[in-house]
Each structure stands twice: as structure tokens, then as C-alpha cells.
C-alpha atoms as a PDB file:
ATOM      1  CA  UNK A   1     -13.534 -10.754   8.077  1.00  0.00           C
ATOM      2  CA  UNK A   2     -11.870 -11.062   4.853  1.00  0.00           C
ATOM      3  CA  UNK A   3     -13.096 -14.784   3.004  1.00  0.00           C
ATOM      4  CA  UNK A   4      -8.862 -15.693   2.171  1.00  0.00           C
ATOM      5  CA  UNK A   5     -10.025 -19.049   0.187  1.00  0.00           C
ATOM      6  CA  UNK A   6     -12.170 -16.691  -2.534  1.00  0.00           C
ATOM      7  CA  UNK A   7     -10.201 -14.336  -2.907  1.00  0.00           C
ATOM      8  CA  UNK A   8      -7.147 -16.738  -3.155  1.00  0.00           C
ATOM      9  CA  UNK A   9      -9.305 -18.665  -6.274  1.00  0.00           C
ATOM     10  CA  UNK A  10     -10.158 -14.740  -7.685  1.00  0.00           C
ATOM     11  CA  UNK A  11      -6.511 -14.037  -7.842  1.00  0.00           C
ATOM     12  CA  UNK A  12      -5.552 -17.197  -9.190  1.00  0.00           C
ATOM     13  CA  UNK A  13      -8.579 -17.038 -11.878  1.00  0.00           C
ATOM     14  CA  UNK A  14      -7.731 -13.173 -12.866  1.00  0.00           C
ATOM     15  CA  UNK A  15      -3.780 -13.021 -12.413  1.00  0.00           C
ATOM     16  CA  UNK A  16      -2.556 -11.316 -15.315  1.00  0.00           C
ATOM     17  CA  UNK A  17      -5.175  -8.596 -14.634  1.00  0.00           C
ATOM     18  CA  UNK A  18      -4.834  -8.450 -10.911  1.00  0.00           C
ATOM     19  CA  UNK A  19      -0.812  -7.531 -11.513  1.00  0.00           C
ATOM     20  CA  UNK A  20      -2.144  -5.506 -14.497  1.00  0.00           C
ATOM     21  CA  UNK A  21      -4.166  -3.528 -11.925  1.00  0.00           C
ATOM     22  CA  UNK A  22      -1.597  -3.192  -9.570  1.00  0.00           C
ATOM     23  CA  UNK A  23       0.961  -1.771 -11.570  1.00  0.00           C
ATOM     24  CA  UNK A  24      -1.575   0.487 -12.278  1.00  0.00           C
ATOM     25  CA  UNK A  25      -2.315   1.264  -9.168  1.00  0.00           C
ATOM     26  CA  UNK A  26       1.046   2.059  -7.820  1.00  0.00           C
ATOM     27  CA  UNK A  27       1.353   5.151  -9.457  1.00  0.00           C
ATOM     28  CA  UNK A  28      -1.893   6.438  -8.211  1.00  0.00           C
ATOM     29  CA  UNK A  29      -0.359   4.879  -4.392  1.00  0.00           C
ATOM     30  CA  UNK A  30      -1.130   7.230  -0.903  1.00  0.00           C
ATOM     31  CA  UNK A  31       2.579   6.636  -0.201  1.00  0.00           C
ATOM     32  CA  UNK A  32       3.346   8.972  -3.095  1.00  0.00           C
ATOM     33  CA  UNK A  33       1.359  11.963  -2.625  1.00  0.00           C
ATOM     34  CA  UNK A  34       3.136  14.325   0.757  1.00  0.00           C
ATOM     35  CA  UNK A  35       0.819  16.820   2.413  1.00  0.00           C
ATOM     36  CA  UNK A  36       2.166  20.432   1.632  1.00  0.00           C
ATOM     37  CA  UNK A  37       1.388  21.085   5.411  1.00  0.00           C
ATOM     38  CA  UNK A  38       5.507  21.173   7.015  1.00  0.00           C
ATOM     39  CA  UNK A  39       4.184  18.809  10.300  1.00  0.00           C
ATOM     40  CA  UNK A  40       2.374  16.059   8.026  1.00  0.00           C
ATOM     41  CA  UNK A  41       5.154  16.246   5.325  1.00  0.00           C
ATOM     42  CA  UNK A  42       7.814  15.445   7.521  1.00  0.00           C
ATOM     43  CA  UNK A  43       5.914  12.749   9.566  1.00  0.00           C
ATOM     44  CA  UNK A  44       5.075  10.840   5.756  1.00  0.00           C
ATOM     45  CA  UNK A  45       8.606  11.840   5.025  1.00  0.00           C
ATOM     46  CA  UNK A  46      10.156   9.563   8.151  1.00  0.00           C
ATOM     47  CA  UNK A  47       7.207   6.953   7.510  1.00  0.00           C
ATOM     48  CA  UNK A  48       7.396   7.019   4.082  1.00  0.00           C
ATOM     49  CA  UNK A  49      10.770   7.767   2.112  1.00  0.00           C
ATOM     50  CA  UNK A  50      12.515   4.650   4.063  1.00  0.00           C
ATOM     51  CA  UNK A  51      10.052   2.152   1.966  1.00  0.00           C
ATOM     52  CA  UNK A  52      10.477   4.247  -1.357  1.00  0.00           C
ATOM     53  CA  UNK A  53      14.386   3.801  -0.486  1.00  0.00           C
ATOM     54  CA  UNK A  54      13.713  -0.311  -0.051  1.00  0.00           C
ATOM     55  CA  UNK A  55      11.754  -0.607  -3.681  1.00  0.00           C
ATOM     56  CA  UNK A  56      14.462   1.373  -5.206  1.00  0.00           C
ATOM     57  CA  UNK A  57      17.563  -0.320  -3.258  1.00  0.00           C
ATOM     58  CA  UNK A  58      15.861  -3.397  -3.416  1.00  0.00           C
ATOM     59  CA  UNK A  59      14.411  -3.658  -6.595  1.00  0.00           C
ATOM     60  CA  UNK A  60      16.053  -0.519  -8.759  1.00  0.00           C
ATOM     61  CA  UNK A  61      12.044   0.649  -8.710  1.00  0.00           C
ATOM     62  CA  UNK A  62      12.601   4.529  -8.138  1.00  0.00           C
ATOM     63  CA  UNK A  63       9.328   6.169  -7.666  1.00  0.00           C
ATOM     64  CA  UNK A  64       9.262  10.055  -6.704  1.00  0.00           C
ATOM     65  CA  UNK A  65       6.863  11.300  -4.418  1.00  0.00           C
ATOM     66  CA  UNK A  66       4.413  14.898  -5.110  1.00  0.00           C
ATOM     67  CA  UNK A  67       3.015  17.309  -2.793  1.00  0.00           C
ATOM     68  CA  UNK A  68       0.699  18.029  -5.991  1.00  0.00           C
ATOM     69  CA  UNK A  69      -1.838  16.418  -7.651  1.00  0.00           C
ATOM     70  CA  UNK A  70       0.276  15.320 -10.800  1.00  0.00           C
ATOM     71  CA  UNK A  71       1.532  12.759 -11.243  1.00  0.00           C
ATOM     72  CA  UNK A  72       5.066  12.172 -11.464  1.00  0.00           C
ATOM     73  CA  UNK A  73       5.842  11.354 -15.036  1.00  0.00           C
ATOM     74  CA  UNK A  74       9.155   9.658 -14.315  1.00  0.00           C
ATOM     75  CA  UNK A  75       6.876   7.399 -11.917  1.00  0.00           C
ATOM     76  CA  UNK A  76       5.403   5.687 -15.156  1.00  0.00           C
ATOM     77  CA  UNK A  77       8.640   4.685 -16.585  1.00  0.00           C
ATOM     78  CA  UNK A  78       8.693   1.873 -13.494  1.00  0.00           C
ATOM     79  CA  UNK A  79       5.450  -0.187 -14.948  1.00  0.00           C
ATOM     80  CA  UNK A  80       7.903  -2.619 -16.673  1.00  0.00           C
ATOM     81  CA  UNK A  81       9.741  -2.927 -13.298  1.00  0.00           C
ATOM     82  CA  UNK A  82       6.201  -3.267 -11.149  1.00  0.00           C
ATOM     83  CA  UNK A  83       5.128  -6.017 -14.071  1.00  0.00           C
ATOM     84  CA  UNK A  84       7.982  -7.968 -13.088  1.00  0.00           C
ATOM     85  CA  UNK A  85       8.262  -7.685  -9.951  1.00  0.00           C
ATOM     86  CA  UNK A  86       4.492  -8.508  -9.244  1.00  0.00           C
ATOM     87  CA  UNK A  87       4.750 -11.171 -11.530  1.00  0.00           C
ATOM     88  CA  UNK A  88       7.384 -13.378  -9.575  1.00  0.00           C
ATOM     89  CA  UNK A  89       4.936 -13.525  -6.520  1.00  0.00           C
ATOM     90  CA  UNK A  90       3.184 -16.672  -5.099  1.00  0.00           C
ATOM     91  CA  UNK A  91      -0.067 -17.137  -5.619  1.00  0.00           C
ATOM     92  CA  UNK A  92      -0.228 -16.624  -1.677  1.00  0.00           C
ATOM     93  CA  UNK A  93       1.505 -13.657  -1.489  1.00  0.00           C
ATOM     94  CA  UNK A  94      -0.261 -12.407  -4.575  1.00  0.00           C
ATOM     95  CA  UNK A  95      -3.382 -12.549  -2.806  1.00  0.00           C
ATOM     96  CA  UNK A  96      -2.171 -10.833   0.405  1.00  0.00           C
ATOM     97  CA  UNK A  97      -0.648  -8.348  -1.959  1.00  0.00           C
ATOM     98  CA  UNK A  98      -4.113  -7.470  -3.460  1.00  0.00           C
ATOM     99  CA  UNK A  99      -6.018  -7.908  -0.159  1.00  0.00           C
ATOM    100  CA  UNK A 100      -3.750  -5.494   1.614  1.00  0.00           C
ATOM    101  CA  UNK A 101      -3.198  -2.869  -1.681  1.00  0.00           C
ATOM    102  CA  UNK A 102      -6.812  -2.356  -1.754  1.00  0.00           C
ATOM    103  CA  UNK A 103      -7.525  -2.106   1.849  1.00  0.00           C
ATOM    104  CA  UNK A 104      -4.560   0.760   2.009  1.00  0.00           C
ATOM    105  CA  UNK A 105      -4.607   2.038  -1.211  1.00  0.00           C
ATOM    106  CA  UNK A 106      -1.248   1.243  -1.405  1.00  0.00           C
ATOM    107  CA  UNK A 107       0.522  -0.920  -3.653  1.00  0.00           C
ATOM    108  CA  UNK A 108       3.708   0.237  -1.967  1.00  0.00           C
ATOM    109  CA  UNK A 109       2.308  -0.607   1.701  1.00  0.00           C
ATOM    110  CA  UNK A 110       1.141  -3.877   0.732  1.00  0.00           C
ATOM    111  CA  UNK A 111       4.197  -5.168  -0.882  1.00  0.00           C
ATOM    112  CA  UNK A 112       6.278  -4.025   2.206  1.00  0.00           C
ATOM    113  CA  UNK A 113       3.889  -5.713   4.340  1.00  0.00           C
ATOM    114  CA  UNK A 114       4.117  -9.283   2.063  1.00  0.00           C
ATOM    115  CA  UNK A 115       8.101  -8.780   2.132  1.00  0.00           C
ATOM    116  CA  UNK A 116       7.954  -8.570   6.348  1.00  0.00           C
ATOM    117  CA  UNK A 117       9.472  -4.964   5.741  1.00  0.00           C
ATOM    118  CA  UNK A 118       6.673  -3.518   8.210  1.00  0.00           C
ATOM    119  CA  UNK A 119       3.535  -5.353  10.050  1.00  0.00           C
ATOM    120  CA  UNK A 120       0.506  -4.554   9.541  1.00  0.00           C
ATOM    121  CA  UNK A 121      -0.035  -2.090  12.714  1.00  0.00           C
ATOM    122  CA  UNK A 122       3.107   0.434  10.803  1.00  0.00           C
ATOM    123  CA  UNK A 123       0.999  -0.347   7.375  1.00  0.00           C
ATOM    124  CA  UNK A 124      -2.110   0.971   8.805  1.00  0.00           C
ATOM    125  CA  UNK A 125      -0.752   3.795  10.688  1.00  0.00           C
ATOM    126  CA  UNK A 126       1.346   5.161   7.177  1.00  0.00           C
ATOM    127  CA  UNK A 127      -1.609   4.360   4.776  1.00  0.00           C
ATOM    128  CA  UNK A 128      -3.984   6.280   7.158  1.00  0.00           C
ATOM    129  CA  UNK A 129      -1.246   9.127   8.620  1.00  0.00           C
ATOM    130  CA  UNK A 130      -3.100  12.116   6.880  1.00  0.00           C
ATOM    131  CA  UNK A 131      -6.850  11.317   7.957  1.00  0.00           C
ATOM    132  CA  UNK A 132      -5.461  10.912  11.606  1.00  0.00           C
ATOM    133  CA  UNK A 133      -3.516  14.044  11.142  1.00  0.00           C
ATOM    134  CA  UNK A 134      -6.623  15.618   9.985  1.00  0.00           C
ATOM    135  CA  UNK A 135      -8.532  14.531  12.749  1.00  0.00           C
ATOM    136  CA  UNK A 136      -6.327  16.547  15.322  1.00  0.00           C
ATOM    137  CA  UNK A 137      -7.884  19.352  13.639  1.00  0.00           C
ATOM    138  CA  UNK A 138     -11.522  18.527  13.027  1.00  0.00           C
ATOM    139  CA  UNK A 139     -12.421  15.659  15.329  1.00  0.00           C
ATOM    140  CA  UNK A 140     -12.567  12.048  14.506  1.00  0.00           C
ATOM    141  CA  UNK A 141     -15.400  11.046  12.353  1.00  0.00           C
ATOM    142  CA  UNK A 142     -17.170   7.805  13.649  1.00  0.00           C
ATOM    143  CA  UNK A 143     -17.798   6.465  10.114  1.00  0.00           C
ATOM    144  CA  UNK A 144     -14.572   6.633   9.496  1.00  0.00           C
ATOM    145  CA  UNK A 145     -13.415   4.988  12.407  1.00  0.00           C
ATOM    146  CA  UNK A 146     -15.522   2.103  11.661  1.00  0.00           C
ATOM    147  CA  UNK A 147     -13.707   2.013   8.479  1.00  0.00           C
ATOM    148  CA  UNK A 148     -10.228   2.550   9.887  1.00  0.00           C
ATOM    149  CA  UNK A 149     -11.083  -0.126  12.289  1.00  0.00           C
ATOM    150  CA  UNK A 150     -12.411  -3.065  10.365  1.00  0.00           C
ATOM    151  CA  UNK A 151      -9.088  -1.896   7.588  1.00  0.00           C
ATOM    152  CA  UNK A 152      -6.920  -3.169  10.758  1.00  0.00           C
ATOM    153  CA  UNK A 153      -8.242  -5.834  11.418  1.00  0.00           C
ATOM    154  CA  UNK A 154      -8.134  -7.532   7.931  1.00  0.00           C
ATOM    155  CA  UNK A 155      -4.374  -6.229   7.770  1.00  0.00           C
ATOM    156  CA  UNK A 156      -4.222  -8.244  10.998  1.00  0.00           C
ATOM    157  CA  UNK A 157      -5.626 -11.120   9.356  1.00  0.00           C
ATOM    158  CA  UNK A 158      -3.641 -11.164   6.207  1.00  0.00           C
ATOM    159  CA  UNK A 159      -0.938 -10.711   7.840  1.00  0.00           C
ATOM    160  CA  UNK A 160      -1.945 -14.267  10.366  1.00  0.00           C
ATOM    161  CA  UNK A 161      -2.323 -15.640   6.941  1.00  0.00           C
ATOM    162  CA  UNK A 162       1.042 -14.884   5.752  1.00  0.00           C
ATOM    163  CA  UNK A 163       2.537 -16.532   8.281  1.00  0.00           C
ATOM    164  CA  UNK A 164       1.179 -19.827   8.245  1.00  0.00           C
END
């Protein structure tokens, strides 16, 4: 269970950093790096390019997606945009920002999920699409359902706490 009061009085303490570290963290975001495997690719293609579509229709933020390792240069020419952007959230949608960012690792998922784009059951289901892919393959490992598990159910709570 995620403590929302600290971590509200962290992000309102460390801010400037916190957005600094998102913006950061964007390019670096799961949502940007495809699987060069065809049947992954085009599930993170129908999952993912429709919220890469909202940040750029939405906000004129155009980040480009790999199948590599690289990363994108043109990606890195959006941390003015990100800045901004980040910037002009609430304190309480800051924090739910942050809270759900790190749980994903997905700056992209997290915003989407603060902005009511998607809940936090299609959040959790993009941010962990390749693990549960990979698990067709070679069986579903326990810690990592823990994990998986306990990550849904704070995106559950953040997103209770959004809505109050």
C-alpha cells in the first residue's frame, strides 16, 4: 500500500527535481522501445502508438518509438516540451504522476493514466505487455507475479486517489 500523504509532501519538497527526473525519464519510457518479435510488435503497436498519437495531438510532444536499444535522438529534442508540460501539473496529480511513472516505468503510461486517457487495469496491462508475452513462452515466474501484482494494486490505488 502506497503511503499517498508522504509521498504527496516528497513531491511537493523536491518538485523541480521530481519533473527534472521525469523528463528524464521519458526518453528512457517502456512505451518507446517495440519488441522486434512481429506478434509482440503489433500488440505494443495497437496498445501503444494510440497514446504516442494523444502526447503528440495533444500536446505537439512527438516521441518515436525503437525496436533497438538506441535511443531515438529526435526523442531528446521534446525535454523542453516534457518540462512544460510536467510543470503545469497539480501538486496532486504530480504525485500520482510520479507514483504511477515509477511503478510502470513509464512516464508516458502515467501521464495517460493522470489525464483519464486509460485506467489503471489498460496501464498495467501496456507497461507489463512484453513480460506477459514472454511468459507464454517460458512460464510465469512467481516473483514476478508478486511484483506484477502488488504494481496493480497501487495503480488501483492512485488511481482511487485521483478521483477523490
Amino acid at each position: 500500500m502506497i503511503d499517498i500523504a508522504a509521498a504527496e509532501k516528497y513531491v511537493k519538497q523536491n518538485q523541480p527535481e521530481i519533473i527534472n527526473l521525469l523528463v528524464d525519464f521519458t526518453l528512457t519510457d517502456v512505451v518507446l522501445f517495440w519488441s522486434s518479435n512481429a506478434e509482440l510488435l503489433k500488440k505494443q503497436k495497437l496498445g501503444c502508438q494510440p497514446l504516442l498519437d494523444w502526447l503528440s495531438q495533444e500536446y505537439h510532444i512527438k516521441l518515436i518509438p525503437t525496436t533497438s536499444l538506441e535511443l531515438p535522438q529526435e526523442n531528446k529534442q521534446q525535454c523542453n516540451l516534457l518540462q512544460q508540460l510536467y510543470g503545469t501539473l497539480y501538486l496532486k496529480d504530480l504525485t500520482a504522476f510520479y507514483l504511477a511513472a515509477t511503478s510502470l516505468k513509464s512516464t508516458i503510461l502515467g501521464l495517460a493514466l493522470v489525464k483519464k486517457k486509460i485506467n489503471s487495469d489498460t496501464a498495467y496491462e501496456l507497461s507489463f505487455m512484453e513480460e506477459l508475452h514472454q511468459n507464454i513462452f517460458w512460464g510465469k515466474d512467481e516473483e514476478a507475479v508478486k511484483n506484477r501484482e502488488k504494481v496493480h494494486q497501487d495503480l488501483q490505488q492512485i488511481e482511487e486517489y485521483l478521483q477523490k
